[in-house]
Protein backbone atom coordinates (compact mmCIF):
# COMPACT_ATOMS: atom_id res chain seq x y z
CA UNK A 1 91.61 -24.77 76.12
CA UNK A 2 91.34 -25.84 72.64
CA UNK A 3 89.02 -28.89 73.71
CA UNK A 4 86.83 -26.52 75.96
CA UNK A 5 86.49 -24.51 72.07
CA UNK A 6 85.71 -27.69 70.76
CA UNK A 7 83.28 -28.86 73.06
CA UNK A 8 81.41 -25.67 72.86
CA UNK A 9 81.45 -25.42 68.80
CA UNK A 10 79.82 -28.39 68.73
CA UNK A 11 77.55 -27.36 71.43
CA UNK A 12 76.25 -24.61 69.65
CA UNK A 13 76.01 -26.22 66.20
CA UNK A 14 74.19 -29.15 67.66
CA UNK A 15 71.64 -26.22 68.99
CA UNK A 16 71.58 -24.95 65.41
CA UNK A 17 70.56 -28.23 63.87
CA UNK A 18 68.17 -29.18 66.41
CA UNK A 19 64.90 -28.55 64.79
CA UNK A 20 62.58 -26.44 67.05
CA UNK A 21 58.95 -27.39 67.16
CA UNK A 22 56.50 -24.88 65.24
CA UNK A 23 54.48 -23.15 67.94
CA UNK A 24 51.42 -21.57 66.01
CA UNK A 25 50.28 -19.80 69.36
CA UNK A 26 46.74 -21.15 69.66
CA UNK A 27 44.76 -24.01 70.16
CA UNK A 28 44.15 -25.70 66.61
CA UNK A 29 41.44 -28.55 67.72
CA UNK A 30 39.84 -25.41 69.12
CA UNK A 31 40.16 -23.11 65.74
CA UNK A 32 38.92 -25.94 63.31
CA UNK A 33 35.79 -26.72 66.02
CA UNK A 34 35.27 -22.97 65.49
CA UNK A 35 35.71 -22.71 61.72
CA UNK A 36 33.14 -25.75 60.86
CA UNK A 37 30.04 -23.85 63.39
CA UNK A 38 30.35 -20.63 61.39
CA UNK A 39 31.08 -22.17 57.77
CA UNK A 40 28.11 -24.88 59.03
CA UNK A 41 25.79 -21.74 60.42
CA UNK A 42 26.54 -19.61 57.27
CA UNK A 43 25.32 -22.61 55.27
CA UNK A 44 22.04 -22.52 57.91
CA UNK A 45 21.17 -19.06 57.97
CA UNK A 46 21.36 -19.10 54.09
CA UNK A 47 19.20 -22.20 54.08
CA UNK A 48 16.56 -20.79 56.48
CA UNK A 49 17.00 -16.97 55.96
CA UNK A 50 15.16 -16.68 52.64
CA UNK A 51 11.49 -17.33 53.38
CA UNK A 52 12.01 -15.03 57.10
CA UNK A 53 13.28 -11.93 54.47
CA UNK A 54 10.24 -12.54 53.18
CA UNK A 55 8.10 -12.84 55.75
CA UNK A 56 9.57 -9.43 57.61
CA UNK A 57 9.40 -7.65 54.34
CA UNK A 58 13.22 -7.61 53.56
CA UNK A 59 15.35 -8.41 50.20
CA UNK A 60 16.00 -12.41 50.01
CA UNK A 61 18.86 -13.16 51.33
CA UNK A 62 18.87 -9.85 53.26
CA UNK A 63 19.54 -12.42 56.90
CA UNK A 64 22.44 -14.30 55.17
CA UNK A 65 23.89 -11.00 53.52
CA UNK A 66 24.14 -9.64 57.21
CA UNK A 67 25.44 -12.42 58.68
CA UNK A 68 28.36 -12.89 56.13
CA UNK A 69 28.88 -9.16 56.93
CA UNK A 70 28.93 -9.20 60.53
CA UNK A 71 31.65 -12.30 60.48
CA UNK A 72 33.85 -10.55 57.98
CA UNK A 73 33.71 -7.64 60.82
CA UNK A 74 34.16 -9.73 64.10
CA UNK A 75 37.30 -11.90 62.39
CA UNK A 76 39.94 -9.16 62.37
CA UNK A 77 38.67 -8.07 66.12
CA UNK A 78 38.70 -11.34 66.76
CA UNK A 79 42.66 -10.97 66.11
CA UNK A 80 43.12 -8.09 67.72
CA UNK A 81 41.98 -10.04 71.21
CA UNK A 82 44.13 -13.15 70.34
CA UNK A 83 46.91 -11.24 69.60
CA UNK A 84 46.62 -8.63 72.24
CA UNK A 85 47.81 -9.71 75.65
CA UNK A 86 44.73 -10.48 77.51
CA UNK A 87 46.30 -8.79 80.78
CA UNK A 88 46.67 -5.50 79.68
CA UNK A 89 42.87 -5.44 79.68
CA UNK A 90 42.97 -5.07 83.54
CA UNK A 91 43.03 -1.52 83.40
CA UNK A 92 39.89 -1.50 81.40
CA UNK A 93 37.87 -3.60 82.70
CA UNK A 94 35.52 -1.52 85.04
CA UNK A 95 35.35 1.06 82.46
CA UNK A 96 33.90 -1.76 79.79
CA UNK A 97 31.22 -3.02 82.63
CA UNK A 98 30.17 0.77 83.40
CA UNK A 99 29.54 0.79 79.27
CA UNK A 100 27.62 -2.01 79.76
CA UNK A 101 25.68 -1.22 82.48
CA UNK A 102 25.07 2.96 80.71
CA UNK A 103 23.67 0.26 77.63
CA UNK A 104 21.69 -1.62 79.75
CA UNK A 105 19.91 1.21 80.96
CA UNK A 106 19.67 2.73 78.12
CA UNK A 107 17.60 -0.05 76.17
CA UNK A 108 15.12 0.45 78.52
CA UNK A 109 14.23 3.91 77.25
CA UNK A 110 15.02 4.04 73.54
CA UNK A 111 15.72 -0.07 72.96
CA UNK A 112 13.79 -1.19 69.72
CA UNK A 113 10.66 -3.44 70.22
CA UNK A 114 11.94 -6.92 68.72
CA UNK A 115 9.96 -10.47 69.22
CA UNK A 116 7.64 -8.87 72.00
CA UNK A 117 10.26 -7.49 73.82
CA UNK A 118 12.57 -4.41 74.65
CA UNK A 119 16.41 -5.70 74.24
CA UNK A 120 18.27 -3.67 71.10
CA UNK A 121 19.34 -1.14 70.34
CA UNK A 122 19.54 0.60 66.36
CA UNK A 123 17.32 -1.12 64.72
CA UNK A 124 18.34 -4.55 66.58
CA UNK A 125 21.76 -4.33 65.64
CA UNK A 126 22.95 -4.05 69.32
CA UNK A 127 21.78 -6.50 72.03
CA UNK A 128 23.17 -5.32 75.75
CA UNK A 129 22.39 -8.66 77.18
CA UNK A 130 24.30 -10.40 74.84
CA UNK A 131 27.44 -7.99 75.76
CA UNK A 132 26.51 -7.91 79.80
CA UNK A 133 27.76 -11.89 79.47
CA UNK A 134 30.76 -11.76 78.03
CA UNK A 135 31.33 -8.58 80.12
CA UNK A 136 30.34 -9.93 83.55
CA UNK A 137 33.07 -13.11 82.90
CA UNK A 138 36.01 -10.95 82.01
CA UNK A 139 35.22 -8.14 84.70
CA UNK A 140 34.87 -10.75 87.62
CA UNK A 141 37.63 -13.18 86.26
CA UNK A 142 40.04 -9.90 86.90
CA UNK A 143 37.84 -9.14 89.90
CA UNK A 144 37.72 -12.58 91.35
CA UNK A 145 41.80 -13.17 91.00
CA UNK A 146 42.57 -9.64 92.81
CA UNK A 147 40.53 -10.67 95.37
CA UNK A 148 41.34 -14.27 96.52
CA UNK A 149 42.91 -13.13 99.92
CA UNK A 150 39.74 -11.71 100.61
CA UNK A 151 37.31 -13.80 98.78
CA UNK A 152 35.14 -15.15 101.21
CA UNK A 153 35.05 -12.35 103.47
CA UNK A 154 31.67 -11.33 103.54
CA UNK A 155 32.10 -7.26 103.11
CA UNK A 156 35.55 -7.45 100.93
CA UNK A 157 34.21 -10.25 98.57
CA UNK A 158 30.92 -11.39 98.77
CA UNK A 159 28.73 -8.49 99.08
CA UNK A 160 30.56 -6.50 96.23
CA UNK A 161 30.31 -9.70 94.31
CA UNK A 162 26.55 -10.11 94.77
CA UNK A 163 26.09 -6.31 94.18
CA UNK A 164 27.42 -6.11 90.44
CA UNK A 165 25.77 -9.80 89.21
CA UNK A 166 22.53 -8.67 91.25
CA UNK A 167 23.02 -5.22 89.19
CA UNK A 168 23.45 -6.50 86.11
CA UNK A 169 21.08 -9.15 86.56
CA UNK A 170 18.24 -6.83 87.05
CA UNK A 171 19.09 -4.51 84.68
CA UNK A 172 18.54 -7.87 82.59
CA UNK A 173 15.71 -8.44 83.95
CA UNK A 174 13.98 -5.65 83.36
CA UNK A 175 13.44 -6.17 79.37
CA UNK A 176 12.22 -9.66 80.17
CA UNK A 177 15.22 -11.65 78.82
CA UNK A 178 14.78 -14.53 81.84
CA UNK A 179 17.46 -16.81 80.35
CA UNK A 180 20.41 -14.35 80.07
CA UNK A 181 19.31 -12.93 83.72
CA UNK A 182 20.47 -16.78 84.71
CA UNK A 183 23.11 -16.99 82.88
CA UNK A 184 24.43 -14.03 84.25
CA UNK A 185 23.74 -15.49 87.97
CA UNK A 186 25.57 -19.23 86.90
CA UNK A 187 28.36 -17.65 85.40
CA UNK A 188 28.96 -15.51 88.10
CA UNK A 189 28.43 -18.70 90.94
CA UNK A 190 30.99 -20.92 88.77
CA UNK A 191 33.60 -18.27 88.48
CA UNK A 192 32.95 -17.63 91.92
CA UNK A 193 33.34 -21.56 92.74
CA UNK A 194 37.11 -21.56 90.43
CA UNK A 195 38.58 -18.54 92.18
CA UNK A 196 38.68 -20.56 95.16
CA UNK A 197 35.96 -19.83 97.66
CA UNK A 198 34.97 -21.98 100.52
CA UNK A 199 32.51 -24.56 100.59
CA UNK A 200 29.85 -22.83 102.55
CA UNK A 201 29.83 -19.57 100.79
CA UNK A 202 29.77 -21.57 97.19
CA UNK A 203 26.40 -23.26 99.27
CA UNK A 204 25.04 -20.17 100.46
CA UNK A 205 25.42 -18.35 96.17
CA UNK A 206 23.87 -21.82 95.20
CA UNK A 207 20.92 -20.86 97.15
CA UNK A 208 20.96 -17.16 96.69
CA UNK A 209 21.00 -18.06 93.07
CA UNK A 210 18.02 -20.70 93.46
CA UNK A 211 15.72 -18.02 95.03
CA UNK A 212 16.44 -15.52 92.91
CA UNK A 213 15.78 -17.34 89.56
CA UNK A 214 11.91 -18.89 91.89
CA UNK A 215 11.32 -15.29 92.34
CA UNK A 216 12.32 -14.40 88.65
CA UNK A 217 10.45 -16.81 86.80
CA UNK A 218 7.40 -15.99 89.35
CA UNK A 219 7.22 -12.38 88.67
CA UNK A 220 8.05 -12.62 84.67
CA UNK A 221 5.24 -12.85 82.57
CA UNK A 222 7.36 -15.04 79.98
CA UNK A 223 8.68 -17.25 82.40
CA UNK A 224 5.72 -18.35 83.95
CA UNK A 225 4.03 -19.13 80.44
CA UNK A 226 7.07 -21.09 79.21
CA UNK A 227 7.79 -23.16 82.51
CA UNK A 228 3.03 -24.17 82.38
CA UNK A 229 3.95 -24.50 78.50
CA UNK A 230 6.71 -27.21 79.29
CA UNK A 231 4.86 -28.87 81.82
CA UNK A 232 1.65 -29.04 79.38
CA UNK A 233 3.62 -30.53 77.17
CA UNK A 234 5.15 -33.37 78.91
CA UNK A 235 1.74 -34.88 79.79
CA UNK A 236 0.40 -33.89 76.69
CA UNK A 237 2.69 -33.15 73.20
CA UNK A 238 -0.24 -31.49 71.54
CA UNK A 239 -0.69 -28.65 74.18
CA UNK A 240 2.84 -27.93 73.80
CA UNK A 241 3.68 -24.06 72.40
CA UNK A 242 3.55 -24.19 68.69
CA UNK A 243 7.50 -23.80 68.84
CA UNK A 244 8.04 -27.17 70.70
CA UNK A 245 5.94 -29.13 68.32
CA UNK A 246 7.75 -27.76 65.44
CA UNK A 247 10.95 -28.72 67.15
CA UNK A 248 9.52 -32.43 67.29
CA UNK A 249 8.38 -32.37 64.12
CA UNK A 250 12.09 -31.30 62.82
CA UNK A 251 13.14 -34.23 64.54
CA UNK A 252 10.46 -36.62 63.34
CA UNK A 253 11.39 -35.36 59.42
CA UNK A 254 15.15 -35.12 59.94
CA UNK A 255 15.61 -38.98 60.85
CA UNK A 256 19.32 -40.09 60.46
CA UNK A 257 20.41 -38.05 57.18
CA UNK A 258 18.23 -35.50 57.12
CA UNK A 259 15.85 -34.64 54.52
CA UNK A 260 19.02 -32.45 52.64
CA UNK A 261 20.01 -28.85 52.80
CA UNK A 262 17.61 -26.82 51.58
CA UNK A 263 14.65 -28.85 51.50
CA UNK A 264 12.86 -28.71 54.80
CA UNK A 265 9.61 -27.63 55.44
CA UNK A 266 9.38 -27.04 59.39
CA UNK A 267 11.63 -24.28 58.93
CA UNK A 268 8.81 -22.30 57.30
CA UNK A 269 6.43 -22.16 60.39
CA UNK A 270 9.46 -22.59 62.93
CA UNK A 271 9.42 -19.02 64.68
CA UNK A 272 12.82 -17.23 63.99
CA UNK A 273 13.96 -20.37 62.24
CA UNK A 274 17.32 -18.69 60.89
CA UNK A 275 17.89 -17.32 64.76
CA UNK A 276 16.86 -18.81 67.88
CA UNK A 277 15.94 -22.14 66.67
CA UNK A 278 18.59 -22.85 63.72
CA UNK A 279 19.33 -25.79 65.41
CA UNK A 280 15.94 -27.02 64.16
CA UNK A 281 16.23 -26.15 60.69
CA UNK A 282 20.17 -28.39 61.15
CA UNK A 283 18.14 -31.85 62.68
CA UNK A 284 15.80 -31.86 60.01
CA UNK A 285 17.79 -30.86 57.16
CA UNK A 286 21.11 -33.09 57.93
CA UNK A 287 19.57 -35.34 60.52
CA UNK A 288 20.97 -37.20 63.40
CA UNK A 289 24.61 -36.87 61.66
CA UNK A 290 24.76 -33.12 61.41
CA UNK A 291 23.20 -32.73 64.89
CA UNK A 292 25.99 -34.87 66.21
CA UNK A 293 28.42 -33.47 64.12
CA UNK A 294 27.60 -30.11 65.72
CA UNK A 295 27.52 -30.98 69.93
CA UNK A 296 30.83 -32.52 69.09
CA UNK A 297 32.32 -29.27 67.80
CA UNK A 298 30.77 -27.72 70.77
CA UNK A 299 32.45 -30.18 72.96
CA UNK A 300 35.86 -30.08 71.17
CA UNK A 301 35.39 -26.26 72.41
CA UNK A 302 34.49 -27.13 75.60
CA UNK A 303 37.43 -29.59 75.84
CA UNK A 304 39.92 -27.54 74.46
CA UNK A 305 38.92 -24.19 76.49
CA UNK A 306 39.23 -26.01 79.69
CA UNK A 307 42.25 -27.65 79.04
CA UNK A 308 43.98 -24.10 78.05
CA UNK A 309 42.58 -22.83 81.17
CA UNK A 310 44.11 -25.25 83.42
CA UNK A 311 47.86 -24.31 81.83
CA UNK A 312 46.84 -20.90 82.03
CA UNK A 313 49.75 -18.80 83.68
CA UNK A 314 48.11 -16.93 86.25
CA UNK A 315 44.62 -17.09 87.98
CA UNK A 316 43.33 -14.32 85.71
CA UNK A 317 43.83 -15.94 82.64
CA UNK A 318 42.68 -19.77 84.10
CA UNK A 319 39.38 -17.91 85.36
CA UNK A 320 39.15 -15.88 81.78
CA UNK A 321 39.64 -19.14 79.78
CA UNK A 322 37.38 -21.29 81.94
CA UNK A 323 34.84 -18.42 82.18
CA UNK A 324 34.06 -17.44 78.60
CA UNK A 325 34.47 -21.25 77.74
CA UNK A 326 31.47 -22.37 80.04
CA UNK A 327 29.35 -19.44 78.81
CA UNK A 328 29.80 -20.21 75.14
CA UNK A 329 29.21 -23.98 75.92
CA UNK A 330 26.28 -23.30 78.41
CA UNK A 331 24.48 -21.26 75.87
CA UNK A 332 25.10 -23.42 73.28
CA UNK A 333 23.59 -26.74 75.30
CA UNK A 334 20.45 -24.64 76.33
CA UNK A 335 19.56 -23.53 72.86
CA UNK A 336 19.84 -27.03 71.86
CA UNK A 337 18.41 -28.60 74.52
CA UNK A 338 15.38 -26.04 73.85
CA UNK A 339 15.02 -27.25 70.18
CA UNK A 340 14.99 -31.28 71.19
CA UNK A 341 12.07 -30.30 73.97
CA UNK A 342 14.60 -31.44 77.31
CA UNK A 343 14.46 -27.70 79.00
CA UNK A 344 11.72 -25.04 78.47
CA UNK A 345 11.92 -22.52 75.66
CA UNK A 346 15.05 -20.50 76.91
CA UNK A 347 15.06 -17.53 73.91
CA UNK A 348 18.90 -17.24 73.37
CA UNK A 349 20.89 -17.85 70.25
CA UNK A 350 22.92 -20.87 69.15
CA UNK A 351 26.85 -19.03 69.57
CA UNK A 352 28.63 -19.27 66.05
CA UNK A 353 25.69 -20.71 64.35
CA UNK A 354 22.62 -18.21 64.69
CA UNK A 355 22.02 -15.22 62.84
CA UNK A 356 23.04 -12.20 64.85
CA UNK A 357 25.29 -9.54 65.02
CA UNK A 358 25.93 -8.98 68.75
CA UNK A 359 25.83 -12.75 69.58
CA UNK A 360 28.36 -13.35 66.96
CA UNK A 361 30.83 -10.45 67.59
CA UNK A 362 30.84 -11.17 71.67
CA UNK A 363 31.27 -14.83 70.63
CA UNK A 364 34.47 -14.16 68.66
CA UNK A 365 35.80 -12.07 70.98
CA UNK A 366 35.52 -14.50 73.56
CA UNK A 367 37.66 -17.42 70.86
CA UNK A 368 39.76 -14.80 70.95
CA UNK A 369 40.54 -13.76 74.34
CA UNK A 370 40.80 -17.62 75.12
CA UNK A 371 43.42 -18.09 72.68
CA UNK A 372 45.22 -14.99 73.78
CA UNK A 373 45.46 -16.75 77.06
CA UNK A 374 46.72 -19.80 75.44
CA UNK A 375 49.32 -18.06 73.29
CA UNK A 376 50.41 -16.52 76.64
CA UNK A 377 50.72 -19.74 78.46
CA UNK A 378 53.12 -21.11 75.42
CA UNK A 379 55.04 -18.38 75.31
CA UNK A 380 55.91 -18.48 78.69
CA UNK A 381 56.56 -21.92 78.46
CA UNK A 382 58.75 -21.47 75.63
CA UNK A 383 61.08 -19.12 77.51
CA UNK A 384 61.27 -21.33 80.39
CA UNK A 385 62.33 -23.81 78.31
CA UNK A 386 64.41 -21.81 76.48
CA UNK A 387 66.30 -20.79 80.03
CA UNK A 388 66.18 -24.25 80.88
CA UNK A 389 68.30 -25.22 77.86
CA UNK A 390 70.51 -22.44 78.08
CA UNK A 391 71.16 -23.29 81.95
CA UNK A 392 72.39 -26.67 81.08
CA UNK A 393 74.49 -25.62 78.07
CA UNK A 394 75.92 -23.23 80.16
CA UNK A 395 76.42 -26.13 82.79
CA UNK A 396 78.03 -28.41 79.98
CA UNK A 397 80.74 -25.05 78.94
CA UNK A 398 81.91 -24.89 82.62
CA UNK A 399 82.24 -28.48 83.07
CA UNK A 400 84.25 -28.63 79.60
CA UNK A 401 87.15 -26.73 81.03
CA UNK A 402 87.05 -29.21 84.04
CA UNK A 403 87.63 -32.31 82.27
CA UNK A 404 90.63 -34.64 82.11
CA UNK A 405 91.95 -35.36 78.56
CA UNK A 406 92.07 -39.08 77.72
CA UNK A 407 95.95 -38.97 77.77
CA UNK A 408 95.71 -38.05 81.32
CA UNK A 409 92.83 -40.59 82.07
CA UNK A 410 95.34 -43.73 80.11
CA UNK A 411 98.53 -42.11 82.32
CA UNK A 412 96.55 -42.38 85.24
CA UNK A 413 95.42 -46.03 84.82
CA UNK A 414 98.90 -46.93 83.86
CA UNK A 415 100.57 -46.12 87.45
């Protein structure tokens, strides 16, 4: 009995010594890819802000001002969403997409006229579209994973699932915003695609989505002058739109180090320079480097994202986690690949980098919901390690009272 003690004493004080490893909770390749876009975008905005206060009549600096402001808002919410488990949202989830959809219609009647077009609301502080994508990932992703036993039944799954993405879509639509209409449609298709639907209904979104975006870009006025303005271009660079050319010529200046911060020129005739095309304003002024430096923070997020999805702990949280990873990455690629000239002029902001409430707000909230998935998953973890341990401590205790002293074993070999 008193070896039994003795075994577990030192049982337990060996579980008191053993160091146990520090589990922050989130991803921190993902955090520090996060922290250098919007310390690198602040440094942007401030850079290209000034002459665009100037040119819309506003105090210098009036951009970078609400920028800085905006971030010091979205952090703490940011928190809130990491911290907060991520599936206690399922009871609010159609409520936030019926909000969405009320703002969506809404901007259509009393949305402020902004660039040529119809998408904010007071005074361009609000942009629907911008929530409808963040939105439309976390309402299917909680959708999609309550649904798999009847996912690819075509009244249980897909026709509700075309419904609120065609919707939305239009709604979208509507105030001429082409590029977040098909975002809305690809986001929906590849969550559709991860929640596990069969091959020939993944084919038959592919195609619905194909179709739709022919007929969209046929029947928007924007669309069809951006898609002739691209083609112009290829065969000829000087027929380009004055945006493209800009773009080239940011490229052209930039070279490998960049002309420095602060001392470009394009970003004075670029349109929205400290918005849309900051990514511009970052080839010329820090050259190939700071370009570089950028798509690999992007694809440290994309990395890192993924890789939390796939340990996620239930389908929700793998399709959240995938979801708002491959719309923050997605964006990201076609507002770049619109500044180097590879894809026609697509209109949406650079996520973490552009200057924009809305954008920035819905882009932190996403980082956030990701991690809470990811503090979720370790947590979890933990306590099935933690169980684990304790079952074969437990295991070790009962054996202890089992075993045969030494004496005994020397006695035994002995006869």
């Amino acid at each position: 009995m008193g070896e039994q003690t003795g075994v577990n004493s030192r049982y337990v004080a060996a579980e008191k010594a053993t160091p146990r490893p520090l589990r922050l909770g989130i991803d921190v390749p993902m955090l520090l890819a996060v922290a250098f876009l919007l310390g690198f975008g602040l440094l942007m905005v401030y850079s290209a802000s000034w002459q665009q206060s100037i040119k819309f009549e506003k105090p210098i600096g009036y951009y970078f001002l609400n920028q800085v402001r905006w971030l010091v808002l979205s952090l703490p919410v940011a928190a809130f969403f990491m911290y907060f488990d991520y599936r206690r949202w399922k009871k609010l989830v159609v409520v936030m997409m019926g909000v969405t959809l009320v703002l969506l219609v809404v901007v259509l009647f009393v949305g402020v006229d902004l660039y040529n077009a119809r998408r904010t609301l007071f005074n361009g502080s609000i942009t629907p579209s911008e929530v409808a994508k963040m939105a439309i990932v976390i309402y299917m992703s909680f959708w999609l994973s309550s649904k798999r036993a009847v996912i690819n039944s075509l009244s249980l799954g897909i026709v509700p699932m075309v419904t609120i993405l065609g919707v939305t879509a239009g709604l979208i639509m509507l105030q001429q915003d082409l590029s977040a209409t098909l975002t809305i449609l690809i986001l929906g298709g590849l969550l559709f695609f991860m929640a596990g639907a069969d091959f020939r209904q993944i084919v038959t979104i592919l195609l619905a989505v194909g179709v739709l975006g022919g007929i969209m870009v046929a029947l928007s006025t924007t669309g069809q002058v951006r898609i002739h303005q691209y083609l112009a271009g290829l065969q000829d660079p000087s027929t380009s739109s004055d945006q493209i050319q800009r773009s080239v010529e940011a490229i052209v200046r930039g070279g490998i180090f960049g002309v420095g911060i602060g001392q470009g020129t394009v970003k004075f005739v670029l349109p929205v320079s400290h918005a849309d095309t900051i990514f511009g304003v970052v080839i010329e002024e820090t050259g190939l480097v700071g370009a570089v430096a950028v798509i690999l923070a992007y694809l440290v997020i994309m990395w890192r994202g993924l890789r939390i999805a796939a340990h996620a702990s239930d389908m929700t949280g793998r399709l959240l986690a995938a979801g708002l990873t491959l719309w923050i990455t997605f964006e990201a690629f076609l507002n770049m690949g619109t500044v180097v000239t590879i894809i026609p002029v697509s209109g949406n902001s650079l996520p973490l980098m552009s200057a924009g409430g809305t954008s920035l707000i819905m882009t932190l909230v996403a980082i956030g919901l990701i991690f809470s998935v990811s503090r979720v998953s370790n947590r979890e973890t933990a306590q099935q390690e933690g169980r684990s341990f304790g079952a074969v401590v437990n295991l070790r205790r009962g054996d202890g009272g089992r075993r045969v002293s030494r004496a005994h074993r020397s006695s035994g070999i002995r006869a």
